[in-house]
PDB file of N, CA and C in Angstrom:
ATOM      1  N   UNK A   1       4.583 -20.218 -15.916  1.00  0.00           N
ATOM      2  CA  UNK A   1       5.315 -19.011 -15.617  1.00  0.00           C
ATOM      3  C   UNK A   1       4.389 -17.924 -15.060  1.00  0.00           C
ATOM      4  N   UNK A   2       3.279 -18.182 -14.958  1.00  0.00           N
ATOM      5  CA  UNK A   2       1.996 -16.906 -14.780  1.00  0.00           C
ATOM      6  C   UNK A   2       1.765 -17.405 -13.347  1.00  0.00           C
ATOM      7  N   UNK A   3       1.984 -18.390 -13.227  1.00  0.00           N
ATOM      8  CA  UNK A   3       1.554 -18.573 -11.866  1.00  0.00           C
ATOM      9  C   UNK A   3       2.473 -17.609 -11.033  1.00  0.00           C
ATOM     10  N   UNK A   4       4.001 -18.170 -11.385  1.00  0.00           N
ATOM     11  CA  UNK A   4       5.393 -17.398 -10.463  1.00  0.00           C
ATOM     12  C   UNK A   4       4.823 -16.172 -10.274  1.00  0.00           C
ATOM     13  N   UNK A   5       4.817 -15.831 -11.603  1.00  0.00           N
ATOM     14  CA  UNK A   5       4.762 -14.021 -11.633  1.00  0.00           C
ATOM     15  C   UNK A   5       4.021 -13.711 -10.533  1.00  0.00           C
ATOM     16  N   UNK A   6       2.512 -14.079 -10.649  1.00  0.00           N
ATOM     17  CA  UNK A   6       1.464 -13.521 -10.079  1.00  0.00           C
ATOM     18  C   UNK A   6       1.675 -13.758  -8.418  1.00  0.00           C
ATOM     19  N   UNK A   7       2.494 -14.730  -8.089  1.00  0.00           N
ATOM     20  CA  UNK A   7       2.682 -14.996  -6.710  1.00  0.00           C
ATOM     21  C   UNK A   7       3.619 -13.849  -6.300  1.00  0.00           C
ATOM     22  N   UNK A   8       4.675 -13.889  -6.801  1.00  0.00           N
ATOM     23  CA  UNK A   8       6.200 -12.745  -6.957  1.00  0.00           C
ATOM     24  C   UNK A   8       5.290 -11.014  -6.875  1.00  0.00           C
ATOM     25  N   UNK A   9       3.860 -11.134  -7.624  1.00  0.00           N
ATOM     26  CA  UNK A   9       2.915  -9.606  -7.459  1.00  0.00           C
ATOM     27  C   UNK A   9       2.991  -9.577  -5.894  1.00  0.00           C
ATOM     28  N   UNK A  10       2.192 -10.704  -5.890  1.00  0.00           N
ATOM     29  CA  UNK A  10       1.279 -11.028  -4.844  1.00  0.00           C
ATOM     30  C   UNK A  10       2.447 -10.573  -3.504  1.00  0.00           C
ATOM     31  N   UNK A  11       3.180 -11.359  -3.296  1.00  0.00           N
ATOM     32  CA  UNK A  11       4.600 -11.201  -2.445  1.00  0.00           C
ATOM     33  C   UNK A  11       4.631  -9.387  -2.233  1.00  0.00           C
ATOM     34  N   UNK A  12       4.933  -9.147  -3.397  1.00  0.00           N
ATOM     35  CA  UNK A  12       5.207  -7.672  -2.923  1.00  0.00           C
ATOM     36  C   UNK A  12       4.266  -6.593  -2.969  1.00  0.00           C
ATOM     37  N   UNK A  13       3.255  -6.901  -2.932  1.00  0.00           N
ATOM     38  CA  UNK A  13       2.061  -5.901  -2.538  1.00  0.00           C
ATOM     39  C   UNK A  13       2.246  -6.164  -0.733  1.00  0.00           C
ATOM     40  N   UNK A  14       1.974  -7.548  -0.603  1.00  0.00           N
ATOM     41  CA  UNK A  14       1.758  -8.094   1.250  1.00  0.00           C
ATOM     42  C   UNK A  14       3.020  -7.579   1.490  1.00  0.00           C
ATOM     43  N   UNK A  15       4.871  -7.430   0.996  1.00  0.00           N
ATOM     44  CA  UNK A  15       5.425  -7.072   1.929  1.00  0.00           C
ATOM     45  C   UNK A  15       5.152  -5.039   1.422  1.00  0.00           C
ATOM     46  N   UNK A  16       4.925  -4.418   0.917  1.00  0.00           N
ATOM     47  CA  UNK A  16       4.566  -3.516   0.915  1.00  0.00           C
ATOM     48  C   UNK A  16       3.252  -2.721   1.812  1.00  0.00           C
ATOM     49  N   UNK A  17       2.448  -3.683   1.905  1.00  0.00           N
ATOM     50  CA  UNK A  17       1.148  -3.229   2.810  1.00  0.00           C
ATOM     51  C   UNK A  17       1.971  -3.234   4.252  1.00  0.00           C
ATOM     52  N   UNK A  18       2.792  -4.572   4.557  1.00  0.00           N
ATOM     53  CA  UNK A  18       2.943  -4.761   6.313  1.00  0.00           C
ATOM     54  C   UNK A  18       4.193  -3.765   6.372  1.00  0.00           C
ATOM     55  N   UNK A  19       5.395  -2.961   5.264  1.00  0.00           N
ATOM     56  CA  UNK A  19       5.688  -2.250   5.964  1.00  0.00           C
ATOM     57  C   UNK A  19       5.190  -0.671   5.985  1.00  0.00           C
ATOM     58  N   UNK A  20       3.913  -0.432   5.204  1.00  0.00           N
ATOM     59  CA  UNK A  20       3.260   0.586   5.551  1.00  0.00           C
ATOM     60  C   UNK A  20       2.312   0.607   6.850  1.00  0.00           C
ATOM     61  N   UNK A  21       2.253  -0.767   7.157  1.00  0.00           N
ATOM     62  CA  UNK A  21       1.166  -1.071   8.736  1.00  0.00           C
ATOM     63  C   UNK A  21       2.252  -0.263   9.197  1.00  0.00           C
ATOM     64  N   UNK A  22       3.752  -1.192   9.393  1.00  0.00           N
ATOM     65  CA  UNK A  22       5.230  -0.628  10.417  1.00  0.00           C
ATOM     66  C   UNK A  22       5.622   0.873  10.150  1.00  0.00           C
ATOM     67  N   UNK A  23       4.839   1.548   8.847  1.00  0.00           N
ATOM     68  CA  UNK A  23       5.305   3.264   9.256  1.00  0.00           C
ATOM     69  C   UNK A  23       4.362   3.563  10.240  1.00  0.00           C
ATOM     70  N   UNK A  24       3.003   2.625  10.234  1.00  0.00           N
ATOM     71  CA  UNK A  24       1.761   3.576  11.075  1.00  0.00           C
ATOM     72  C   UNK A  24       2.247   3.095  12.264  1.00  0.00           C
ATOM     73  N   UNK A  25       2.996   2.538  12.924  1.00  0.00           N
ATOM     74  CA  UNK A  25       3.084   2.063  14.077  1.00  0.00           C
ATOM     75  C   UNK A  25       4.219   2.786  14.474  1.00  0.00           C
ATOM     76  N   UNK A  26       5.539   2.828  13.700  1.00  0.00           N
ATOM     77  CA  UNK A  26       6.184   3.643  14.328  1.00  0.00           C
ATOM     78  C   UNK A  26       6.254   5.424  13.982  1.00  0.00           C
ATOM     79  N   UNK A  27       5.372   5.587  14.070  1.00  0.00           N
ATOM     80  CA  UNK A  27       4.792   7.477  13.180  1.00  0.00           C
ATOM     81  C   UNK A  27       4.824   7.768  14.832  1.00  0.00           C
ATOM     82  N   UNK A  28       5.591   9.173  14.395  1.00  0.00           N
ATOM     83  CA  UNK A  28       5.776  10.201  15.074  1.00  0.00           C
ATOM     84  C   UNK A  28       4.669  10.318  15.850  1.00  0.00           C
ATOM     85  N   UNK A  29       3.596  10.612  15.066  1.00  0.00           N
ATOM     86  CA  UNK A  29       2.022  11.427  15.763  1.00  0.00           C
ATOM     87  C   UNK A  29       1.174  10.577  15.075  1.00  0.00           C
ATOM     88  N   UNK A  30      -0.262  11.254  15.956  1.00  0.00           N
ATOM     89  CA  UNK A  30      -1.585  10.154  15.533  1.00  0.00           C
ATOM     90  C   UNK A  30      -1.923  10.481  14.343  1.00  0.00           C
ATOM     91  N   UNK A  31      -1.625  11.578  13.609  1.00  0.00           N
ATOM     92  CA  UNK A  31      -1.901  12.138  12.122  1.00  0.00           C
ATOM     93  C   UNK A  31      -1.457  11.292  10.972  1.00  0.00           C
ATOM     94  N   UNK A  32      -0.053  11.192  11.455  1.00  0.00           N
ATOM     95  CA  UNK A  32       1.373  10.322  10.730  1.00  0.00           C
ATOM     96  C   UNK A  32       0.203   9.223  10.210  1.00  0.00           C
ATOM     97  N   UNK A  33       0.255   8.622  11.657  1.00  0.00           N
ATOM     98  CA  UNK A  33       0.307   6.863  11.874  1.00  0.00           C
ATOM     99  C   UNK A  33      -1.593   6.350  11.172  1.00  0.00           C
ATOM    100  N   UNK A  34      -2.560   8.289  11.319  1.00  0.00           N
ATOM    101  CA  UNK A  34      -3.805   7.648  10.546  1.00  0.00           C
ATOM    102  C   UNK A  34      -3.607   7.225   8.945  1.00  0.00           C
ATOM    103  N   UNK A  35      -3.012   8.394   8.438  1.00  0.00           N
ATOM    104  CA  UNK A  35      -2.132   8.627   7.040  1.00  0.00           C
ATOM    105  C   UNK A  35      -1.817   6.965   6.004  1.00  0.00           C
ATOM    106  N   UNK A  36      -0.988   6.817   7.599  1.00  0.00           N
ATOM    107  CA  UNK A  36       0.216   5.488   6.720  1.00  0.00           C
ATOM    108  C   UNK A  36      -0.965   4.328   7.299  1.00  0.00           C
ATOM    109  N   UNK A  37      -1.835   4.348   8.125  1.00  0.00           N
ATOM    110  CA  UNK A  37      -2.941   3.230   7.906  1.00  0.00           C
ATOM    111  C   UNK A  37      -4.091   3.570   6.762  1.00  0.00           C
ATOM    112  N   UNK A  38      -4.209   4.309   6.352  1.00  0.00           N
ATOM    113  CA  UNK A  38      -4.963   4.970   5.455  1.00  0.00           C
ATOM    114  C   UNK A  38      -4.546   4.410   4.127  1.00  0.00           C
ATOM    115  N   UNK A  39      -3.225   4.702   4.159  1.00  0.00           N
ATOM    116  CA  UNK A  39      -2.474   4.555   2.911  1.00  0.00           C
ATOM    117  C   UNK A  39      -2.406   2.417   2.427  1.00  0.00           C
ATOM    118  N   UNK A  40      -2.177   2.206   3.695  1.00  0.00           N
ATOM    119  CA  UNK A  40      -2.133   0.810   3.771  1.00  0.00           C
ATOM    120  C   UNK A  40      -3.392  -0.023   3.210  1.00  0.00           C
ATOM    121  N   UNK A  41      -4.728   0.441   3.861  1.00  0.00           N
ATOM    122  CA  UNK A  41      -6.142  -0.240   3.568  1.00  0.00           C
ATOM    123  C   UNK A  41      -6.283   0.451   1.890  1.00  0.00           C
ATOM    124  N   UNK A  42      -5.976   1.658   1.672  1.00  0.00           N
ATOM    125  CA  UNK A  42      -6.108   1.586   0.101  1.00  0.00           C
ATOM    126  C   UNK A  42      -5.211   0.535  -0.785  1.00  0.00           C
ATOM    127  N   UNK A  43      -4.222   0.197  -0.805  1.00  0.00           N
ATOM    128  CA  UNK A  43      -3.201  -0.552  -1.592  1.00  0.00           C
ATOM    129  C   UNK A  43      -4.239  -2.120  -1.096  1.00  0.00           C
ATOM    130  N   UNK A  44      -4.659  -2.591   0.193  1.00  0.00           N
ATOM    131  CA  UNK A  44      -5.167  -3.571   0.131  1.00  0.00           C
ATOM    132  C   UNK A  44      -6.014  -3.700  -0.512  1.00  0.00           C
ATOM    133  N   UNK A  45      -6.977  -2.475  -0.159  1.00  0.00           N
ATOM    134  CA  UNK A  45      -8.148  -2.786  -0.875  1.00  0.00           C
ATOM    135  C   UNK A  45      -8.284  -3.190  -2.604  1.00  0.00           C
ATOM    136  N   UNK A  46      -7.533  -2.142  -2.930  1.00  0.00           N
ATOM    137  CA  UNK A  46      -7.133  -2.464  -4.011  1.00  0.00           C
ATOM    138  C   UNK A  46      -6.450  -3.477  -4.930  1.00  0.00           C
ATOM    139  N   UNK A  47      -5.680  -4.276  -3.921  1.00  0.00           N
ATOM    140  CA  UNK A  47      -5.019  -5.437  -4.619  1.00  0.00           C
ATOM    141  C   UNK A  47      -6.121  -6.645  -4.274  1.00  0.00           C
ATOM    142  N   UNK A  48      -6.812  -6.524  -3.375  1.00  0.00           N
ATOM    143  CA  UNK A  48      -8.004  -8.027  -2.701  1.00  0.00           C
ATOM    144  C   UNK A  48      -9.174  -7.553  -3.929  1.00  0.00           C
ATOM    145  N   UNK A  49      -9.353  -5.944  -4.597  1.00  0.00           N
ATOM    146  CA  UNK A  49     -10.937  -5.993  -5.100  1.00  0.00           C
ATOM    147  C   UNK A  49      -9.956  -6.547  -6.488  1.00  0.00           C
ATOM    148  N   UNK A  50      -9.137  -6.078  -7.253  1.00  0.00           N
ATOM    149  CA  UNK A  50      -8.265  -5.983  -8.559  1.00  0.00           C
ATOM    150  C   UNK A  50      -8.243  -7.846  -8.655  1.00  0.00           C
ATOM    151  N   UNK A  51      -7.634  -8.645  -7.460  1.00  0.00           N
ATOM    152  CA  UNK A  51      -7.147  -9.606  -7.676  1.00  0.00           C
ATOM    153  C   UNK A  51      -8.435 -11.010  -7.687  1.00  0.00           C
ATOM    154  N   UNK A  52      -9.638 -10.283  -6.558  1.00  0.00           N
ATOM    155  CA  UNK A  52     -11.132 -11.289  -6.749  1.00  0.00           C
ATOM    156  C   UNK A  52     -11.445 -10.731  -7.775  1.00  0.00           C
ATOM    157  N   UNK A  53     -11.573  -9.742  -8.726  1.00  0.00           N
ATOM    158  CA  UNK A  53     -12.186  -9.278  -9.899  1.00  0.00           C
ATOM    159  C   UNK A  53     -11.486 -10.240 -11.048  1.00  0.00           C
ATOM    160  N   UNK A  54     -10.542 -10.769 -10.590  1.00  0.00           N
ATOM    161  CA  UNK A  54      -9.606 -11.699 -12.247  1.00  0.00           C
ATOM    162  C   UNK A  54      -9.929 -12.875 -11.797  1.00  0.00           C
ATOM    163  N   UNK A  55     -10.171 -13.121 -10.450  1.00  0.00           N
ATOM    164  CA  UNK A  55     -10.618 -14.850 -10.146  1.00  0.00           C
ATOM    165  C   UNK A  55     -11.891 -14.956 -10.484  1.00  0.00           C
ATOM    166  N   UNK A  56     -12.647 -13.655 -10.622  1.00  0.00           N
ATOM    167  CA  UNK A  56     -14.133 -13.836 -10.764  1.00  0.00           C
ATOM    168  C   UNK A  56     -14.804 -14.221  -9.550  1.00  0.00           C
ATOM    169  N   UNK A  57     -14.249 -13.678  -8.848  1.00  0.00           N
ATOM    170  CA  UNK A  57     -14.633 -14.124  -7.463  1.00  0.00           C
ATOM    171  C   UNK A  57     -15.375 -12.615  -6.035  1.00  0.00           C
ATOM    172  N   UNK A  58     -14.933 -11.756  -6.965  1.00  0.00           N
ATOM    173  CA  UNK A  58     -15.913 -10.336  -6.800  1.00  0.00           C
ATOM    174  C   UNK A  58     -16.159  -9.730  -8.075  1.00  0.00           C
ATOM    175  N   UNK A  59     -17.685  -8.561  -8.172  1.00  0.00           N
ATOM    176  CA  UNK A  59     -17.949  -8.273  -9.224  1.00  0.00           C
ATOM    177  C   UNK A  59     -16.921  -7.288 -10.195  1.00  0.00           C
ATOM    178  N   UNK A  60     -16.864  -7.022 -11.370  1.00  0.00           N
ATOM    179  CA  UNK A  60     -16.011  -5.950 -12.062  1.00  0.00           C
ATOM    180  C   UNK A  60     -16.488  -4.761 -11.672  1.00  0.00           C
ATOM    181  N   UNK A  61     -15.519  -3.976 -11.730  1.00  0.00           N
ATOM    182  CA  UNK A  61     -15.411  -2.603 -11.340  1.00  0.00           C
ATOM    183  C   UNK A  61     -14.289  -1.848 -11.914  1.00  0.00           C
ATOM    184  N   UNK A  62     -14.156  -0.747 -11.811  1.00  0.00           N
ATOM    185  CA  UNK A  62     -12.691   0.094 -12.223  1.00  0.00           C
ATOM    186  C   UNK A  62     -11.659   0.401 -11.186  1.00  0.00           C
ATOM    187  N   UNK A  63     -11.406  -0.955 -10.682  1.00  0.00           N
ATOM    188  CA  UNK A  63     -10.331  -0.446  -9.318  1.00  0.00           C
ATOM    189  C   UNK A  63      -9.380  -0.403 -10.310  1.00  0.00           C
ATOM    190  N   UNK A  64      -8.064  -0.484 -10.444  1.00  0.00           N
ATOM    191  CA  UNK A  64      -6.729  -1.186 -11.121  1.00  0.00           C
ATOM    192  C   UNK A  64      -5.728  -1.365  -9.948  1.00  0.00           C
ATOM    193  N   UNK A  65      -5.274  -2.016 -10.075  1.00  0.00           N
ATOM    194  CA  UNK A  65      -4.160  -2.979  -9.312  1.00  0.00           C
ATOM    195  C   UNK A  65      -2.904  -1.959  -9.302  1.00  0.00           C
ATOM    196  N   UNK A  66      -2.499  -1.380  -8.309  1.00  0.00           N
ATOM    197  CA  UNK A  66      -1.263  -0.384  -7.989  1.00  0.00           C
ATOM    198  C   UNK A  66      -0.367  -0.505  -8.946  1.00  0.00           C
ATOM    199  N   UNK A  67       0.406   0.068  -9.233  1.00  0.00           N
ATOM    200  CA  UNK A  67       1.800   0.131 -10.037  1.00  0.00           C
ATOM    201  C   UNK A  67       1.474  -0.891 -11.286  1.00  0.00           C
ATOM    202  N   UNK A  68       0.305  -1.773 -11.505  1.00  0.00           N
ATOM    203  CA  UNK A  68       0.221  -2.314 -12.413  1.00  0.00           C
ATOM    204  C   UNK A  68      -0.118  -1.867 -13.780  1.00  0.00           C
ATOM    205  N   UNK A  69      -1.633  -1.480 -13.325  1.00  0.00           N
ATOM    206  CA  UNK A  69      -3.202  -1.394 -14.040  1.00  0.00           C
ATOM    207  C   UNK A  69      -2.556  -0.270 -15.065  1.00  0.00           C
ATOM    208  N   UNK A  70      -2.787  -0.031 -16.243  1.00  0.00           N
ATOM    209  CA  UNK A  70      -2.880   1.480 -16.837  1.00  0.00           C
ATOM    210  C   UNK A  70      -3.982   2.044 -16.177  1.00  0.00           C
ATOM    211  N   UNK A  71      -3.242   3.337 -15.952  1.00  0.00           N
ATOM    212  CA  UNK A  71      -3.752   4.620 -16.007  1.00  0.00           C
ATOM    213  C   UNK A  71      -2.645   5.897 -15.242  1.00  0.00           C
ATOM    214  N   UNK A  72      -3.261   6.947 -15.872  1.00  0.00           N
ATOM    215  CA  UNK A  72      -1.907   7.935 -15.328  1.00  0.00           C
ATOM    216  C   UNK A  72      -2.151   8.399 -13.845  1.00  0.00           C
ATOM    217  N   UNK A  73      -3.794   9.020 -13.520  1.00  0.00           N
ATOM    218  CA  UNK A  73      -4.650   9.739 -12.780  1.00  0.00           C
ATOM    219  C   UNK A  73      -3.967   8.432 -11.564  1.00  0.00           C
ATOM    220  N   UNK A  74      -4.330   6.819 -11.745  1.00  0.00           N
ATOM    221  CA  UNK A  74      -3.839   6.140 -10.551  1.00  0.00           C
ATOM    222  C   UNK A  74      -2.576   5.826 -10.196  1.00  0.00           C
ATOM    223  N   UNK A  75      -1.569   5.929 -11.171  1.00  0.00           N
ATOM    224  CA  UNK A  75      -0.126   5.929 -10.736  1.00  0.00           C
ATOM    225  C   UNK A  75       0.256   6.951 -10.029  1.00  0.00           C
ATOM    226  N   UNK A  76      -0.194   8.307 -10.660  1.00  0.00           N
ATOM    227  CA  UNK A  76       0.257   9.196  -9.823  1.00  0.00           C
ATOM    228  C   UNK A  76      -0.388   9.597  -8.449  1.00  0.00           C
ATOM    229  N   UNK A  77      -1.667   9.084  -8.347  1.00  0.00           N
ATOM    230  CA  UNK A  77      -2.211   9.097  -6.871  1.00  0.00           C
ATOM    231  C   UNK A  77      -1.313   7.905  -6.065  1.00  0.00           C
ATOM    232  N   UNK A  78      -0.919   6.904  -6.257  1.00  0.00           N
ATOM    233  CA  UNK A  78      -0.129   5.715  -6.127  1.00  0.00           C
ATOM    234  C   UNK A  78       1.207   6.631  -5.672  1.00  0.00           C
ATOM    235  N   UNK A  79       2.096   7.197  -6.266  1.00  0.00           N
ATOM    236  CA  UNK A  79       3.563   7.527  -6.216  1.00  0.00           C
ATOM    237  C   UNK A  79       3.204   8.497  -4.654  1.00  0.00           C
ATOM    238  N   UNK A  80       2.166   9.120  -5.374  1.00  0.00           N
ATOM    239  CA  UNK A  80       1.863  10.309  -3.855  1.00  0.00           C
ATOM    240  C   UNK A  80       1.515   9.680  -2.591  1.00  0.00           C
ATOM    241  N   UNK A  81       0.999   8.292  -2.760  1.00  0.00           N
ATOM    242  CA  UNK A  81       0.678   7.894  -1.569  1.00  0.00           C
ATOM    243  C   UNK A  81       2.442   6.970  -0.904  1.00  0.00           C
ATOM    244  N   UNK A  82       2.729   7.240  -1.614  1.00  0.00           N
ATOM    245  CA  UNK A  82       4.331   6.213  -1.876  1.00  0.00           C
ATOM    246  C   UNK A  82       5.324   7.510  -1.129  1.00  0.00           C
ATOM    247  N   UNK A  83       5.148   8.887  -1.601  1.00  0.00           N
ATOM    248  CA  UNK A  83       5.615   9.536  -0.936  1.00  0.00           C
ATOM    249  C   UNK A  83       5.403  10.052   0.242  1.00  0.00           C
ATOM    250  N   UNK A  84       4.051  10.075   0.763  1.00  0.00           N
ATOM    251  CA  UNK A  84       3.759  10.018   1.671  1.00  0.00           C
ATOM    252  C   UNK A  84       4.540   8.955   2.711  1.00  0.00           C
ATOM    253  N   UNK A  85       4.177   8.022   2.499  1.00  0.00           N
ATOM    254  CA  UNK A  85       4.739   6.971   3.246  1.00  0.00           C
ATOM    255  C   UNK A  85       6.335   7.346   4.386  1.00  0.00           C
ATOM    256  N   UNK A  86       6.804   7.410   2.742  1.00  0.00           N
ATOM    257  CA  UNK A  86       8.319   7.830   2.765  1.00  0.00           C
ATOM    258  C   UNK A  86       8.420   8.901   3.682  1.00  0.00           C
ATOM    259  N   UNK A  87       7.510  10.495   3.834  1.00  0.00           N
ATOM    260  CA  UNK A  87       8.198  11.393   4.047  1.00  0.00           C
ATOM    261  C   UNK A  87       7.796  10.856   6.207  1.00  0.00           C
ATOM    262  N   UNK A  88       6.638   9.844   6.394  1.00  0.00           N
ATOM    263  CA  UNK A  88       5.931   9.675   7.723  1.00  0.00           C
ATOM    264  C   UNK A  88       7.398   9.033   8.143  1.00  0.00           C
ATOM    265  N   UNK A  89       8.019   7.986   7.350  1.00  0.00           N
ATOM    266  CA  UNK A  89       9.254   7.218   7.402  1.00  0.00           C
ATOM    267  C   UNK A  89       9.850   8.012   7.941  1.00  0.00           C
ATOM    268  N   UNK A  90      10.500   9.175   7.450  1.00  0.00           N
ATOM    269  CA  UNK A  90      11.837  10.440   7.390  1.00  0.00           C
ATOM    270  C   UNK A  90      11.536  10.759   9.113  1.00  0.00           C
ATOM    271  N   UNK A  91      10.344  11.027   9.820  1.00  0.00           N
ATOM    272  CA  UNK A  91      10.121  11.787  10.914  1.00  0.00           C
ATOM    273  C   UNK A  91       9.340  10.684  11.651  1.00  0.00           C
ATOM    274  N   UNK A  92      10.099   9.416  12.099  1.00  0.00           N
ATOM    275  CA  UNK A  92       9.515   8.981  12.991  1.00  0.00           C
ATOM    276  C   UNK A  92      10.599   8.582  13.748  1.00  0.00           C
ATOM    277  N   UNK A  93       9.935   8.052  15.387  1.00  0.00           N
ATOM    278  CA  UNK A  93      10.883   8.345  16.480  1.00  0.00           C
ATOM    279  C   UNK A  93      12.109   7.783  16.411  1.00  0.00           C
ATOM    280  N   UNK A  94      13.561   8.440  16.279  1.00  0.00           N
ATOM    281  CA  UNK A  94      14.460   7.635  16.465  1.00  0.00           C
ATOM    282  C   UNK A  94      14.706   7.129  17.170  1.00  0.00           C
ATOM    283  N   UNK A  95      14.769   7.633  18.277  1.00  0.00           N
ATOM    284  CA  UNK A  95      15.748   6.381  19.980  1.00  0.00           C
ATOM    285  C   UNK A  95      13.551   6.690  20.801  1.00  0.00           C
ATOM    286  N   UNK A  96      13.336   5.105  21.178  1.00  0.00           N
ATOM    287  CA  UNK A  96      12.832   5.059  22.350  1.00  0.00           C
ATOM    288  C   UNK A  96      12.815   5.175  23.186  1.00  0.00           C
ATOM    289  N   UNK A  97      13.996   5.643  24.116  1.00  0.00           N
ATOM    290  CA  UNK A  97      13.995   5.592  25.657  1.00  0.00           C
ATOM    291  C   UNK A  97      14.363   7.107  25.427  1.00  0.00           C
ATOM    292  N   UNK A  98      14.574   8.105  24.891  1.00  0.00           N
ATOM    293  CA  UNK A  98      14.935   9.609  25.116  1.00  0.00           C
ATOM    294  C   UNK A  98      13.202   9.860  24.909  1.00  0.00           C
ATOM    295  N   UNK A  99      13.558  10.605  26.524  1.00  0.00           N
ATOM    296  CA  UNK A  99      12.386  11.677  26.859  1.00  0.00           C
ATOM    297  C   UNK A  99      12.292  13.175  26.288  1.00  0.00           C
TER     298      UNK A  99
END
């Protein structure tokens, strides 16, 4: 059953990272789109150092694994980067072909 789980993590971190790549791509401005790539390489980084740190396959450290790990200080940097996301979402281009 640990295996499922951890795959079912795994699943939704990757579809969470590729549609924060798809806010940086479709962002309004180059600010937006640094933001929501910004936002993206942290959640990776964090789930590739969190997830080689349990295989033993990179050294220990104090990353914690998004929405997982305890702690308050990283959930709530987590939600903020979550809102972020969201608000680059709210203001990006609706119709392509209007000039």
């Amino acid at each position: 059953m640990g295996f499922i789980v951890a795959a079912v993590v795994i699943v939704i971190y990757v579809v969470m990272i590729t549609k924060a790549i798809y806010v940086a791509k479709t962002a309004k401005d180059d600010s937006g789109a640094y933001i929501a790539i910004g936002i993206a390489g942290i959640f990776t980084f964090h789930m590739v150092e969190n997830i080689g740190m349990t295989m033993g396959l990179l050294p220990i450290t104090g990353v914690p694994l998004p929405f997982v790990s305890y702690g308050g200080s990283s959930l709530i940097t987590n939600f903020i980067c979550i809102g972020l996301l969201l608000n680059i979402s709210a203001r990006r281009k609706k119709a392509i072909f209007i000039d």
